[in-house]
C-alpha atoms as a PDB file:
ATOM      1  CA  UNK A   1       0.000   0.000   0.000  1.00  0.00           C
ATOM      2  CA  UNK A   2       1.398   3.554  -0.646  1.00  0.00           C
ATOM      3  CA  UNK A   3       1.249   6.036   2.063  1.00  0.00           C
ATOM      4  CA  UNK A   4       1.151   9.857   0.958  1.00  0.00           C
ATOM      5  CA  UNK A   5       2.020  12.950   3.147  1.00  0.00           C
ATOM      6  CA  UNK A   6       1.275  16.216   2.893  1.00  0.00           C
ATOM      7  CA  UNK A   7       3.118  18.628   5.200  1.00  0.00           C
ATOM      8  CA  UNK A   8       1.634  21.762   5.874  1.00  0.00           C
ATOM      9  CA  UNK A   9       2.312  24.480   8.012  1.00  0.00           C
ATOM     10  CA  UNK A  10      -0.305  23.958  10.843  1.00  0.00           C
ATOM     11  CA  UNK A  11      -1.321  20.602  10.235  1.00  0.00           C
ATOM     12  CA  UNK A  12      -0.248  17.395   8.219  1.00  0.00           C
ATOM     13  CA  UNK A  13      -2.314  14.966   6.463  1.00  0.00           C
ATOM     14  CA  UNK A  14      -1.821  10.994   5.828  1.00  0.00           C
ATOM     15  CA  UNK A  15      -3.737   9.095   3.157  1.00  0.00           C
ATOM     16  CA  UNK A  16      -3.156   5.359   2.785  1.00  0.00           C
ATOM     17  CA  UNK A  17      -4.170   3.921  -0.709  1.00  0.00           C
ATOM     18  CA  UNK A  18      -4.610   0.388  -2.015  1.00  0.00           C
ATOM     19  CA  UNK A  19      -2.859  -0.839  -4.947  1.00  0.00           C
ATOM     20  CA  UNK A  20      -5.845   0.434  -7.067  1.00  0.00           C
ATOM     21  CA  UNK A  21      -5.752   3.733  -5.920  1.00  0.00           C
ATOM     22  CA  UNK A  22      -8.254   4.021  -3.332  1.00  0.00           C
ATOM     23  CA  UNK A  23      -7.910   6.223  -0.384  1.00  0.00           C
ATOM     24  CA  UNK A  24      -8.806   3.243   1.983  1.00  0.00           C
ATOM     25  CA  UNK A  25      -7.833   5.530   5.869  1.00  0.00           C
ATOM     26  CA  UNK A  26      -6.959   9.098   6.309  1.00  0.00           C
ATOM     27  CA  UNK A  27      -5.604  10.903   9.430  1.00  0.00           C
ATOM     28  CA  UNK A  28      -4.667  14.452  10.692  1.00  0.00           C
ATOM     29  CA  UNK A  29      -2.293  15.831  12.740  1.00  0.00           C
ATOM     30  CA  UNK A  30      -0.726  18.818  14.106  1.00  0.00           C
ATOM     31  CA  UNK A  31       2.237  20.319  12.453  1.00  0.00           C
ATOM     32  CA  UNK A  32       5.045  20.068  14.786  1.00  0.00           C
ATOM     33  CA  UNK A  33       8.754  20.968  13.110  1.00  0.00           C
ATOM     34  CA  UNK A  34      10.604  19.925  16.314  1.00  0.00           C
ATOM     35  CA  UNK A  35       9.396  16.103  15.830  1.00  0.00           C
ATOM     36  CA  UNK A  36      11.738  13.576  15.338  1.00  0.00           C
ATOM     37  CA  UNK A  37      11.878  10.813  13.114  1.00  0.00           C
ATOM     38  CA  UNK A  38      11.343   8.114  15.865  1.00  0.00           C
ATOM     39  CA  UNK A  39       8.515  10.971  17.278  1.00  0.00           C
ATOM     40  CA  UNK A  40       7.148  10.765  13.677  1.00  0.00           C
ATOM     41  CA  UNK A  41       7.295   6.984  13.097  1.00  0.00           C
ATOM     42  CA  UNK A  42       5.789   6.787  17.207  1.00  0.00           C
ATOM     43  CA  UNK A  43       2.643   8.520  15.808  1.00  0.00           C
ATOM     44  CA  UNK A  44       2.512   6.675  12.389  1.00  0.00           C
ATOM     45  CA  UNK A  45       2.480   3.523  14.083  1.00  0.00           C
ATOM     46  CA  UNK A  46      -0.216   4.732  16.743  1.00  0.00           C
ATOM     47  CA  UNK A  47      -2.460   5.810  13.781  1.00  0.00           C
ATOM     48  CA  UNK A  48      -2.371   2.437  12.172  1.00  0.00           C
ATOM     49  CA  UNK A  49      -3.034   0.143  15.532  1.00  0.00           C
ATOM     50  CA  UNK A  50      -6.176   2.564  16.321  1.00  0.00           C
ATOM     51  CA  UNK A  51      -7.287   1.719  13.067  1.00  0.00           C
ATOM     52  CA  UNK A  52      -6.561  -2.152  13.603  1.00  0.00           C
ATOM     53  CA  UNK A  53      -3.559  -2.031  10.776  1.00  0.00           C
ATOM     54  CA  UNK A  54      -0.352  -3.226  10.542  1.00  0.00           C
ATOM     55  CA  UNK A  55       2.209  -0.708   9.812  1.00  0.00           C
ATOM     56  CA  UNK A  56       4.490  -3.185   7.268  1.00  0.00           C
ATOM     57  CA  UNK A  57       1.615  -2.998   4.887  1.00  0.00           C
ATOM     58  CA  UNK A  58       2.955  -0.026   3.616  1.00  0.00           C
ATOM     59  CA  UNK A  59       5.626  -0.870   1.146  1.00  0.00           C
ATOM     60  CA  UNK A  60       5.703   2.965  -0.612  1.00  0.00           C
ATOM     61  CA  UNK A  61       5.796   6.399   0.744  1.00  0.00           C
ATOM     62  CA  UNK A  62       5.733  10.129  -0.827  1.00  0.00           C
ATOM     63  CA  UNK A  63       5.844  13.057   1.231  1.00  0.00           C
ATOM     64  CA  UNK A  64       5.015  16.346   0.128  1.00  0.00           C
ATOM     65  CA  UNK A  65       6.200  19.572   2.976  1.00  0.00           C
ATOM     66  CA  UNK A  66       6.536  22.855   2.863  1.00  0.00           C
ATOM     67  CA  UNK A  67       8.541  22.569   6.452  1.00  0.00           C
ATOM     68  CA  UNK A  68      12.275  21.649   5.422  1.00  0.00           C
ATOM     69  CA  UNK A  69      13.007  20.371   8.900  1.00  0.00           C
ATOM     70  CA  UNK A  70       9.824  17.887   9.456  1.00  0.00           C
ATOM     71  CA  UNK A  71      10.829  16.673   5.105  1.00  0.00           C
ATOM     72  CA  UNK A  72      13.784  15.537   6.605  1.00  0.00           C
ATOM     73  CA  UNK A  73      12.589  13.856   9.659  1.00  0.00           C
ATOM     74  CA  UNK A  74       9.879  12.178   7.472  1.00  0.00           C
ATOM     75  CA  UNK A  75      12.112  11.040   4.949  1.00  0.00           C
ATOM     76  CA  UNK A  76      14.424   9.526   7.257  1.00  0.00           C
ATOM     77  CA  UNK A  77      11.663   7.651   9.372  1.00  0.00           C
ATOM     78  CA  UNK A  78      10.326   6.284   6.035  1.00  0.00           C
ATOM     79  CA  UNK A  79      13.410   5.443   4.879  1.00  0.00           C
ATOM     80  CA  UNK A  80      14.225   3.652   7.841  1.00  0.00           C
ATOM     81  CA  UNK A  81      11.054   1.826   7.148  1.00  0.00           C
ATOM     82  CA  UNK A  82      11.011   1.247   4.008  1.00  0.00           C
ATOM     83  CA  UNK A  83      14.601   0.282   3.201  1.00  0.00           C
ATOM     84  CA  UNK A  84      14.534   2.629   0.841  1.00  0.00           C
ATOM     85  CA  UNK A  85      13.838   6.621  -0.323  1.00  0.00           C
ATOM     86  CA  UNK A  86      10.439   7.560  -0.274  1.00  0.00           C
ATOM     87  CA  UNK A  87       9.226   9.853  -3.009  1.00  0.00           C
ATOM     88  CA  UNK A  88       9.836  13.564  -1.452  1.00  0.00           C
ATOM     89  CA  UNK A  89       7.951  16.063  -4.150  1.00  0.00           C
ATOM     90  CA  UNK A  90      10.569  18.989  -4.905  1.00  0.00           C
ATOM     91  CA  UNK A  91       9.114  22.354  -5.388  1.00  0.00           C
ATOM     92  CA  UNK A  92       9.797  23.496  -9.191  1.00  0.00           C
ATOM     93  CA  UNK A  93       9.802  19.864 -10.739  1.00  0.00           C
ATOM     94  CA  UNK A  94       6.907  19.695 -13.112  1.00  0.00           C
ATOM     95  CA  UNK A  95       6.516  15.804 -12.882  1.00  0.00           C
ATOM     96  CA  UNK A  96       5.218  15.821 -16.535  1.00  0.00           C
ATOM     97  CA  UNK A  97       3.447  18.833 -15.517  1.00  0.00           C
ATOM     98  CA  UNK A  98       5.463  21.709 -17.737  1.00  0.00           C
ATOM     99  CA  UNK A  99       5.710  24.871 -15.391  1.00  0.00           C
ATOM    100  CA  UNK A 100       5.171  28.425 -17.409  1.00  0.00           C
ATOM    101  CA  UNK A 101       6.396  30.544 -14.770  1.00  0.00           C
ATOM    102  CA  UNK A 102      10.150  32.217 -14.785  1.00  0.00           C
ATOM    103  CA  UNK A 103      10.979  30.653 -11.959  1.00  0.00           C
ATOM    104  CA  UNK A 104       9.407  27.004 -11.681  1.00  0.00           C
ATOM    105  CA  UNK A 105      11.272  26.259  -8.581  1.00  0.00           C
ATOM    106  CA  UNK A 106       9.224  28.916  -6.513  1.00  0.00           C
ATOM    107  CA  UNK A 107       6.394  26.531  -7.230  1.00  0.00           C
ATOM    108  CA  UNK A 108       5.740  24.352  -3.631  1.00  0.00           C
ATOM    109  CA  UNK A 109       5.510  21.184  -3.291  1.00  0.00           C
ATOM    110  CA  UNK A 110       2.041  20.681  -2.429  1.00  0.00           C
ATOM    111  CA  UNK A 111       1.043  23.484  -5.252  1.00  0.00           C
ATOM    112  CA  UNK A 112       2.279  20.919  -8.076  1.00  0.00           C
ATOM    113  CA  UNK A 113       0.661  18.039  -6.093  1.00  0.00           C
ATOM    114  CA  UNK A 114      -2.296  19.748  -6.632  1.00  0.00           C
ATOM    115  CA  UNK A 115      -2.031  20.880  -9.949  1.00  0.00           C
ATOM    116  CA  UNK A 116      -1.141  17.149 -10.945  1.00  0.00           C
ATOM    117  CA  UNK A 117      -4.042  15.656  -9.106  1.00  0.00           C
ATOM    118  CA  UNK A 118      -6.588  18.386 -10.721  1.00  0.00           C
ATOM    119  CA  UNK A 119      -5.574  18.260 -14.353  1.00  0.00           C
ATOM    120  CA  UNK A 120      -5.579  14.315 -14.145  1.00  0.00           C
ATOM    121  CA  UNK A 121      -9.199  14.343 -12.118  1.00  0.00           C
ATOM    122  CA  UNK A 122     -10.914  17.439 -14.156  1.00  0.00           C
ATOM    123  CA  UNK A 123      -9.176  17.881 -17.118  1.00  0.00           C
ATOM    124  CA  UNK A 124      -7.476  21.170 -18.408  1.00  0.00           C
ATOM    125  CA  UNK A 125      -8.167  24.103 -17.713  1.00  0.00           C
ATOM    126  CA  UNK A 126      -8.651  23.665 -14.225  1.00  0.00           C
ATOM    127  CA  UNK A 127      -8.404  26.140 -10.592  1.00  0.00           C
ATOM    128  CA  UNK A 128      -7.174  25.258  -7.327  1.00  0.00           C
ATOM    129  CA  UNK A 129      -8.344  27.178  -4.527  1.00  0.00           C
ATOM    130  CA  UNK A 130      -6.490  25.425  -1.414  1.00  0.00           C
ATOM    131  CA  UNK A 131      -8.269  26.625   2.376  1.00  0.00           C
ATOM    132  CA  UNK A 132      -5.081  26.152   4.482  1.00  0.00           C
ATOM    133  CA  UNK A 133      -2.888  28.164   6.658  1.00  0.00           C
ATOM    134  CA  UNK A 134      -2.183  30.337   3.656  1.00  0.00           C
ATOM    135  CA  UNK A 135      -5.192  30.336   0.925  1.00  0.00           C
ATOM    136  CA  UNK A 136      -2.957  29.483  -2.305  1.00  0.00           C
ATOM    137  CA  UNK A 137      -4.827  29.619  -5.932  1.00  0.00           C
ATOM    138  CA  UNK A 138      -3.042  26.996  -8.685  1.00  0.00           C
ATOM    139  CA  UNK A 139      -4.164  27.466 -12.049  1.00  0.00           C
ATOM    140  CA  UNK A 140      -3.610  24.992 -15.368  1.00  0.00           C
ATOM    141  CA  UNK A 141      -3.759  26.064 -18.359  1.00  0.00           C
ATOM    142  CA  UNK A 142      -6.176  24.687 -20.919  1.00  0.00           C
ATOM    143  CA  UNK A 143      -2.702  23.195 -22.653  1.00  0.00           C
ATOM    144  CA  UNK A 144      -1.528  21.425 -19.009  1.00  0.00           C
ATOM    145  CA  UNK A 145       0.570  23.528 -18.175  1.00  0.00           C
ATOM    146  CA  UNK A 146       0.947  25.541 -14.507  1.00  0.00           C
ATOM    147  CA  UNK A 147       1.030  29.349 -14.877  1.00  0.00           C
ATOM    148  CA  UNK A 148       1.309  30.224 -11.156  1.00  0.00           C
ATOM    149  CA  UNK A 149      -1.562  31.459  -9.224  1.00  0.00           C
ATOM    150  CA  UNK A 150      -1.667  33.271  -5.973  1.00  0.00           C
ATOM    151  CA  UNK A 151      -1.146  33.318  -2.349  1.00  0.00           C
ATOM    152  CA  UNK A 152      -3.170  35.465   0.409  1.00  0.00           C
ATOM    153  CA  UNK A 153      -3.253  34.723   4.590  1.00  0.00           C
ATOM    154  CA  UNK A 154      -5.654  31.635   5.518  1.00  0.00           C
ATOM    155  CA  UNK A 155      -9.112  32.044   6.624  1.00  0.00           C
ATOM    156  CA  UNK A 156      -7.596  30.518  10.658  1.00  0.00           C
ATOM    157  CA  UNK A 157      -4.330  32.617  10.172  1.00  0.00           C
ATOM    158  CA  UNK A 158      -6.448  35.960   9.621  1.00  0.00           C
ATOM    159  CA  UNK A 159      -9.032  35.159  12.401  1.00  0.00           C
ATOM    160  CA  UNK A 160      -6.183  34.155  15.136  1.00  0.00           C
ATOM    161  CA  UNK A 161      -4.856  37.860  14.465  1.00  0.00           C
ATOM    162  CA  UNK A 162      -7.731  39.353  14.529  1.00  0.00           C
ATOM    163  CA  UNK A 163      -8.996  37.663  18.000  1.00  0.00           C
ATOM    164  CA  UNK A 164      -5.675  38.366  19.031  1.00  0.00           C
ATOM    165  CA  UNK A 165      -5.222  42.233  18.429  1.00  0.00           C
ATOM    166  CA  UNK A 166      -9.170  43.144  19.110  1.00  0.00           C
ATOM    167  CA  UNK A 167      -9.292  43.298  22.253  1.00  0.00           C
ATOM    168  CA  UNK A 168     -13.090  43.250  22.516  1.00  0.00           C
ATOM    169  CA  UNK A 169     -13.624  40.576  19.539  1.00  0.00           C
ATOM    170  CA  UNK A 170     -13.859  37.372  20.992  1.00  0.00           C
ATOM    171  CA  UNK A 171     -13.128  33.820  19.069  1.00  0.00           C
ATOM    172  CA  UNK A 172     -16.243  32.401  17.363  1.00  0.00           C
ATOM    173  CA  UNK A 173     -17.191  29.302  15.643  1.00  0.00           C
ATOM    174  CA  UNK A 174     -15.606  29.504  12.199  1.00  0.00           C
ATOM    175  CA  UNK A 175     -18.996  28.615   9.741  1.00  0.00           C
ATOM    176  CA  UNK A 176     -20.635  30.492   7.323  1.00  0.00           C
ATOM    177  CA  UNK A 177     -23.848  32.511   8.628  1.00  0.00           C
ATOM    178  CA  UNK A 178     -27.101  32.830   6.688  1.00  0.00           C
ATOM    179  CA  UNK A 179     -26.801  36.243   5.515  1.00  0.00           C
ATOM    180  CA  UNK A 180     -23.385  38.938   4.393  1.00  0.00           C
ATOM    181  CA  UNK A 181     -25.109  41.509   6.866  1.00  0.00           C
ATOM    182  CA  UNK A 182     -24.177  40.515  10.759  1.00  0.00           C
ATOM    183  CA  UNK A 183     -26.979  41.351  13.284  1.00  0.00           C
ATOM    184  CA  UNK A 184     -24.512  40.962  16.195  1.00  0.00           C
ATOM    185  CA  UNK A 185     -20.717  41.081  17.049  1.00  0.00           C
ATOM    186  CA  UNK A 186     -20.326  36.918  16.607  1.00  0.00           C
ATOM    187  CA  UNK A 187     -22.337  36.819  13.118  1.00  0.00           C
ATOM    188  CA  UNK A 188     -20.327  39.890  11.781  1.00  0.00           C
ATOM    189  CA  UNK A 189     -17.560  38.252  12.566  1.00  0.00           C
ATOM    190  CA  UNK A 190     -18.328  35.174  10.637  1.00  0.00           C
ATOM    191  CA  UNK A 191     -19.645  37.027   7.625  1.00  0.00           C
ATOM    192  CA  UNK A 192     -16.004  39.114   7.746  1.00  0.00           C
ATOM    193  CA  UNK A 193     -14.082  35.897   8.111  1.00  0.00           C
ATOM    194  CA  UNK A 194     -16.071  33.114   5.819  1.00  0.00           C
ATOM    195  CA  UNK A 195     -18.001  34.989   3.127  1.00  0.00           C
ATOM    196  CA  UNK A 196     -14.989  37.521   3.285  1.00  0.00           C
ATOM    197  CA  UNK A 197     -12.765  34.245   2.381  1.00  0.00           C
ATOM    198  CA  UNK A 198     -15.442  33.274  -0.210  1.00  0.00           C
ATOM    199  CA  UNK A 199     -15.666  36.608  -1.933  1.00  0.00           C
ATOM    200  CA  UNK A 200     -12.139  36.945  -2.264  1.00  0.00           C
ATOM    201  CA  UNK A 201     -11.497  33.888  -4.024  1.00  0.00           C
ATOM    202  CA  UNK A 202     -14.938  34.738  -6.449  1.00  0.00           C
ATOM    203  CA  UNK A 203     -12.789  37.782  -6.731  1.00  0.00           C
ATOM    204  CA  UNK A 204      -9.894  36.303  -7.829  1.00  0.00           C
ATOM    205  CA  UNK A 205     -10.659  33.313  -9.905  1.00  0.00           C
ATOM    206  CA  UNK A 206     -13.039  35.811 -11.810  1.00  0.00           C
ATOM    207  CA  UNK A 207      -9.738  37.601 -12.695  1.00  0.00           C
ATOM    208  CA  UNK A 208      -7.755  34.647 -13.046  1.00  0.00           C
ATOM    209  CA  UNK A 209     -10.427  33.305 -15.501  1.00  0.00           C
ATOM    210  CA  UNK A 210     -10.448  36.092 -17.798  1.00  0.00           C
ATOM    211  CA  UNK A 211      -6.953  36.846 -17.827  1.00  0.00           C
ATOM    212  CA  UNK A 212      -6.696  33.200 -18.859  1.00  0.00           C
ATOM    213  CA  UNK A 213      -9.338  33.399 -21.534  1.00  0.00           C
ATOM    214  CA  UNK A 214     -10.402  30.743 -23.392  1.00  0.00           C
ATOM    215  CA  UNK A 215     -13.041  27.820 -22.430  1.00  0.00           C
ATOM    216  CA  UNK A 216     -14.127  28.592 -18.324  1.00  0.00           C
ATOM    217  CA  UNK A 217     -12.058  26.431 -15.812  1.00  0.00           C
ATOM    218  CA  UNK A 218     -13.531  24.096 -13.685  1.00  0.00           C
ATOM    219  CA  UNK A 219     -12.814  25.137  -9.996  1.00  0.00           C
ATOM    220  CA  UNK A 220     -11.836  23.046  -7.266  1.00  0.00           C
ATOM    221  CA  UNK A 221     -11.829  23.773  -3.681  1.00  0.00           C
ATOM    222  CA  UNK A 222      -9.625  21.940  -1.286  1.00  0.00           C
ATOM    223  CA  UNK A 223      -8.148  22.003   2.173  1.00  0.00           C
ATOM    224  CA  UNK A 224      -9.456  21.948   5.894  1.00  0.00           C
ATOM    225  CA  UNK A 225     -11.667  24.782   5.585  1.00  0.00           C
ATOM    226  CA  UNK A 226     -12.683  24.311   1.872  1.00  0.00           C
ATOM    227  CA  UNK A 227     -16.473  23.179   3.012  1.00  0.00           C
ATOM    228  CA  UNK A 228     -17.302  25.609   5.083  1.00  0.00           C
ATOM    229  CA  UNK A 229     -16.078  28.460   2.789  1.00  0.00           C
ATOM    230  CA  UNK A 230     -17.960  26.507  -0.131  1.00  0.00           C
ATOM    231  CA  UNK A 231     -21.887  26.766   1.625  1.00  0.00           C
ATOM    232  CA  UNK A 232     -20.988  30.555   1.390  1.00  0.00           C
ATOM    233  CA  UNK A 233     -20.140  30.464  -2.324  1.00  0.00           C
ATOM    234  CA  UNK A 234     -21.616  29.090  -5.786  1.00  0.00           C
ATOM    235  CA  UNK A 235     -17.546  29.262  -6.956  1.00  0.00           C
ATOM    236  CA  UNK A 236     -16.466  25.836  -6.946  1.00  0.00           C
ATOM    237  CA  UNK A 237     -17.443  22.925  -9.230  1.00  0.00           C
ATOM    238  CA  UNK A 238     -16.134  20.373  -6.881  1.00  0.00           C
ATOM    239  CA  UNK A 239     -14.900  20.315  -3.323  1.00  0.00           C
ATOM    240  CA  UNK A 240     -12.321  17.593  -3.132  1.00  0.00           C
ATOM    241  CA  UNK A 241     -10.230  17.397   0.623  1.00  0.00           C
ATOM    242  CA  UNK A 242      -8.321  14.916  -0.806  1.00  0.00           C
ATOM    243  CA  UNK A 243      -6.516  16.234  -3.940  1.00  0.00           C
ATOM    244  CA  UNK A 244      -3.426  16.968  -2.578  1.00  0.00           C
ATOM    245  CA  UNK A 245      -2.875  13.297  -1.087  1.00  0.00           C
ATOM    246  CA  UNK A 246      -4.262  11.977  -4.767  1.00  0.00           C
ATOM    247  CA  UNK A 247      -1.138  13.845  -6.388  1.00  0.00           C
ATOM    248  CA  UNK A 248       1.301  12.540  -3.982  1.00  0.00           C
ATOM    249  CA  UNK A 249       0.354   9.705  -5.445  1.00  0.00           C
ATOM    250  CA  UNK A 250       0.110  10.543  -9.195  1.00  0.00           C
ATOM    251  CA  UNK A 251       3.813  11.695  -8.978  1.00  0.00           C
ATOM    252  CA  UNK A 252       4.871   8.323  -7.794  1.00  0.00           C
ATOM    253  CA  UNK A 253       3.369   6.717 -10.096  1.00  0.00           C
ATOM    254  CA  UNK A 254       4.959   8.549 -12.685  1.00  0.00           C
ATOM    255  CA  UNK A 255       8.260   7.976 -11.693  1.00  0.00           C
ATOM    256  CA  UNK A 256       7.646   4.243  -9.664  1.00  0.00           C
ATOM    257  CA  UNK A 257      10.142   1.823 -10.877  1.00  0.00           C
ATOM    258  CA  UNK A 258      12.356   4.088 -12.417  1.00  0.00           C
ATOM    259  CA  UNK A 259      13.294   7.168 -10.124  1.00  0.00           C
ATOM    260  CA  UNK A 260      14.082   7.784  -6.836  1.00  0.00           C
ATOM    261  CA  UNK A 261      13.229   9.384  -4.216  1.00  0.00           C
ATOM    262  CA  UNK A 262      13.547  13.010  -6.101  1.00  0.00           C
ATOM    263  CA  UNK A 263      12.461  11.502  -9.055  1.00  0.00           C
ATOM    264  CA  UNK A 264      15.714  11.037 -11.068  1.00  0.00           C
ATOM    265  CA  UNK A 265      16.472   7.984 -12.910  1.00  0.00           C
ATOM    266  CA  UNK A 266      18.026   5.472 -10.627  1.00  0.00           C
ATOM    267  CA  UNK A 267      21.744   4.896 -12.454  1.00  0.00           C
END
């Protein structure tokens, strides 16, 4: 079975797949940089006897992080498990993927994961709108190719500052209310924070989409927060939390066999 990894920046998601590509268990858990490889293989292995599994089941690994220290860790603890390199996606390797940008390698790792996973699920062209601790926007071309996108604060990053510099705005629930106009502190808030996240990705895919031109993208949402933002919105076309753990995948399978753990040919 392979087991895909996607580091992010608050918290890190685990996907284990089937040899037909199913995403058969999934787990979450807080981003911690300090962990250790034995702290990271002590979790792994106490997510997989919760779930009744044995941990030598999994035979293939990728790990996609946008936390140098923790890619590291976690490519030493698989290794270690493995007896081999896991799969670690490099930001600014296309992966079959050609990258129109200046400077491919500026493109994250999870960014091309998700590109990947989108143009092989939806076609070309195709938007990314990924709810995390930053909200990124990926967009493919309708030839395949990634042309960039864009980056703003997450929905959680720009509420923690907020509740932490108002001093008379207290934390709320993070859903979307019924209506834009607040009737009290808690649903102001909440229209500010989740139809404020929703308009602003309207806003820019609109932009994106015309300065693309062409036939209309189909627009994905993804990421922790991408359902609640979406009952806010008429935006996406699909919300899919699993995309970037599907193009973990997809880039191993592009280079199984012949690559390793970078994805070079094996000499």
């Amino acid at each position: 079975m392979f087991l895909a990894i996607d580091v992010g920046n608050t918290q890190s998601t685990l996907g284990l797949f089937d040899d037909g590509g199913t995403l058969v268990h999934g787990w979450r858990m807080s981003t911690d940089a300090t962990d250790t490889s034995d702290m990271l293989h002590s979790r792994l292995w106490g997510f997989f006897m919760k779930d009744g599994l044995e941990l030598g089941c999994v035979t293939e690994a990728g790990v996609a992080s946008v936390v140098p220290a923790l890619e590291r860790s976690w490519r030493r603890c698989l290794g270690q498990h493995l007896g081999h390199e896991p799969l670690v996606v490099s930001a600014g390797r296309g992966y079959g993927m050609r990258v129109a940008m200046p400077n491919p390698r500026q493109v994250g790792a999870d960014r091309i994961a998700n590109a990947i996973a989108a143009r092989a699920t939806y076609g070309a062209p195709v938007i990314v709108v990924d709810f995390g601790t930053a909200t990124n926007i990926d967009v493919v071309d309708a030839a395949g190719a990634y042309r960039g996108g864009a980056i703003s604060p997450g929905l959680m990053l720009s509420a923690n500052a907020l509740f932490a510099r108002a001093a008379k705005l207290a934390s709320v629930p993070i859903e979307a209310p019924e209506h834009a106009l607040g009737d009290g502190t808690e649903a102001a808030l909440q229209s500010g924070l989740v139809i404020g996240a929703a308009a602003q990705a309207e806003g820019l895919v609109a932009r994106i989409q015309a300065e693309l031109g062409g036939p209309r993208a189909t627009v994905v949402g993804t990421g922790g927060l991408a359902r609640t933002v979406a009952r806010a919105t008429s935006l996406f076309d699909a919300i899919d939390p699993d995309l970037t753990l599907r193009g973990i995948r997809e880039i191993w399978l592009g280079s199984a066999g012949s690559a390793d753990g970078e994805g070079r040919p094996r000499g």
